[in-house]
N, C-alpha and C. Protein backbone atom coordinates (compact mmCIF):
# COMPACT_ATOMS: atom_id res chain seq x y z
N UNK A 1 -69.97 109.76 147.51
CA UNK A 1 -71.19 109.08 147.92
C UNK A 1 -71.08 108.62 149.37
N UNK A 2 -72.10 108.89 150.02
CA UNK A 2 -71.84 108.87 151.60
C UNK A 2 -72.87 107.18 151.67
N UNK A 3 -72.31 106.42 152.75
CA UNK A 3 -73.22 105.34 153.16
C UNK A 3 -74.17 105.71 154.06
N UNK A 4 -75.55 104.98 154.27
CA UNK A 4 -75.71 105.13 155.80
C UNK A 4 -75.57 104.71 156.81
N UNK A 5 -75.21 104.50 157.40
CA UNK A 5 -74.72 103.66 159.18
C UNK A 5 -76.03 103.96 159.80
N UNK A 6 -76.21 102.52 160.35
CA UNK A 6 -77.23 102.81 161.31
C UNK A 6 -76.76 103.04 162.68
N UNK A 7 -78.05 103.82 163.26
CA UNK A 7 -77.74 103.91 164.84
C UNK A 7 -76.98 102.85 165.25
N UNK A 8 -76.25 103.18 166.45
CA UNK A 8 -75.86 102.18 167.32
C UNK A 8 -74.44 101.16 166.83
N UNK A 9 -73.98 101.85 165.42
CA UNK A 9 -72.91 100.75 164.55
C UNK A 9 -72.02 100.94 165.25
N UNK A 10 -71.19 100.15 165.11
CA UNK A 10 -69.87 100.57 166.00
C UNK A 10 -68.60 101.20 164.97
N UNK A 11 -69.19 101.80 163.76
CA UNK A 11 -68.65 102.54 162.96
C UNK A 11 -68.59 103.62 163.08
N UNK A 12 -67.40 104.50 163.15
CA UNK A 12 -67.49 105.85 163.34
C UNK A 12 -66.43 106.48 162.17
N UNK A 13 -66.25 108.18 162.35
CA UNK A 13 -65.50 108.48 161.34
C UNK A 13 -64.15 108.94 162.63
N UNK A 14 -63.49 109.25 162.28
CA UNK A 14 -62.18 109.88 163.27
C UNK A 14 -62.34 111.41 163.00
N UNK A 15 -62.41 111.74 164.24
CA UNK A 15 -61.65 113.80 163.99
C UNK A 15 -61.20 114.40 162.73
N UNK A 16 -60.06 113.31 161.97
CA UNK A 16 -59.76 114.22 160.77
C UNK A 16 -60.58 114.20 160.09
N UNK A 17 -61.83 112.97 159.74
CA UNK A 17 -63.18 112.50 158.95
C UNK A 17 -62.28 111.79 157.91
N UNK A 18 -61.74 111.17 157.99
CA UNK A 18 -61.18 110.13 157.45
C UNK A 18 -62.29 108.61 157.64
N UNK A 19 -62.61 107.81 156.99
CA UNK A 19 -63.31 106.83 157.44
C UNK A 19 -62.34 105.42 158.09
N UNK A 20 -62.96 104.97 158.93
CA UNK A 20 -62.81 103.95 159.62
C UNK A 20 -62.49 102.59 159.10
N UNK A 21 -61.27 101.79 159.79
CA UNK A 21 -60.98 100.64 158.91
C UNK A 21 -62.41 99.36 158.82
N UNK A 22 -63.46 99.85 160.01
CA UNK A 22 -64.23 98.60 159.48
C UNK A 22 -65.14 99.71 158.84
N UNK A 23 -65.91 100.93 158.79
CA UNK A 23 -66.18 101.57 157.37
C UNK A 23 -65.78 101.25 155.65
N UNK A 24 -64.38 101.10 155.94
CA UNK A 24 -63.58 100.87 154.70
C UNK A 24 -64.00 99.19 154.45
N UNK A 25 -64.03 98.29 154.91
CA UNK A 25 -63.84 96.84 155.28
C UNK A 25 -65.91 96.56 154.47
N UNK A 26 -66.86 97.25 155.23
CA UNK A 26 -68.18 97.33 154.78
C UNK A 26 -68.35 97.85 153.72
N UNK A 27 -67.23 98.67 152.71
CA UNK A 27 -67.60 99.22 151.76
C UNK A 27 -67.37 98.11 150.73
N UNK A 28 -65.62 97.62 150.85
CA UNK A 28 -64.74 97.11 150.10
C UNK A 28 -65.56 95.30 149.97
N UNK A 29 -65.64 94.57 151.38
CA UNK A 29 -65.15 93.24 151.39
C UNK A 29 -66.89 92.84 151.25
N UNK A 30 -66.78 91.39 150.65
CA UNK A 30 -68.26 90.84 151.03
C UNK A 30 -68.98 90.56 151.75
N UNK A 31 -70.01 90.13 151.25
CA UNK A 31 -71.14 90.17 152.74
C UNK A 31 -70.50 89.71 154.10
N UNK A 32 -70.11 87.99 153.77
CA UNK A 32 -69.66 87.18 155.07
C UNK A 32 -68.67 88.03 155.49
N UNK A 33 -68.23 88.42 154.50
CA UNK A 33 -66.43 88.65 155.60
C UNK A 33 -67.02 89.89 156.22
N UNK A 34 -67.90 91.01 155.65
CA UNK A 34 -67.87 92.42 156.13
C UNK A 34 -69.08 91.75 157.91
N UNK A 35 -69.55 90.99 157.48
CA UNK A 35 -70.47 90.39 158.78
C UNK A 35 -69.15 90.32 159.62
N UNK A 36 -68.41 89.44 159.65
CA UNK A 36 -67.35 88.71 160.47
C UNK A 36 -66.75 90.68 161.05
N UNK A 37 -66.15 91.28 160.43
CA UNK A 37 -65.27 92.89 160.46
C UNK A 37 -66.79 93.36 161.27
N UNK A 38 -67.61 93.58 161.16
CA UNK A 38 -68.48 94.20 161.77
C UNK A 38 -68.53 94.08 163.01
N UNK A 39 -68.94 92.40 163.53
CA UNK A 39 -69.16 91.80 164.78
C UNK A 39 -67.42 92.43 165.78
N UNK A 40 -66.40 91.98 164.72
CA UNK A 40 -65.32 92.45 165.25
C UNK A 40 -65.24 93.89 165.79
N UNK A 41 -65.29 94.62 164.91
CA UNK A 41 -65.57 96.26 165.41
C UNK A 41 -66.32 96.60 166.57
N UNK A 42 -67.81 96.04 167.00
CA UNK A 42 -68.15 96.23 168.13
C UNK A 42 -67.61 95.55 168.99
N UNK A 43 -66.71 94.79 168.86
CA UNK A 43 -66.26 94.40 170.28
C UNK A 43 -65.03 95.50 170.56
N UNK A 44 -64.54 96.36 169.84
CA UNK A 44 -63.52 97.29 169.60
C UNK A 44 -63.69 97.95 170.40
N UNK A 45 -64.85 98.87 169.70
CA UNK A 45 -65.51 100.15 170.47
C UNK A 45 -66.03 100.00 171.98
């Protein structure tokens, strides 16, 4: 089952298409925390 990402996420997949630790983090963790991993991720990218 694929998610959708919106434009502009700072979620991506890697070359091998393996998914991404804040991909993994939005699937797995709850709302607040996946908010908190999100905000984090764009400051990544």
């Amino acid at each position: 089952m694929r998610v959708i990402i919106p434009a502009g996420s700072a979620i991506r997949t890697t070359a091998q298409g393996m998914r991404s630790p804040c991909e993994d983090a939005r699937l797995e963790l709850p709302r607040d925390t996946f908010r908190e991993i999100t905000r984090s991720c764009s400051l990544v990218s």
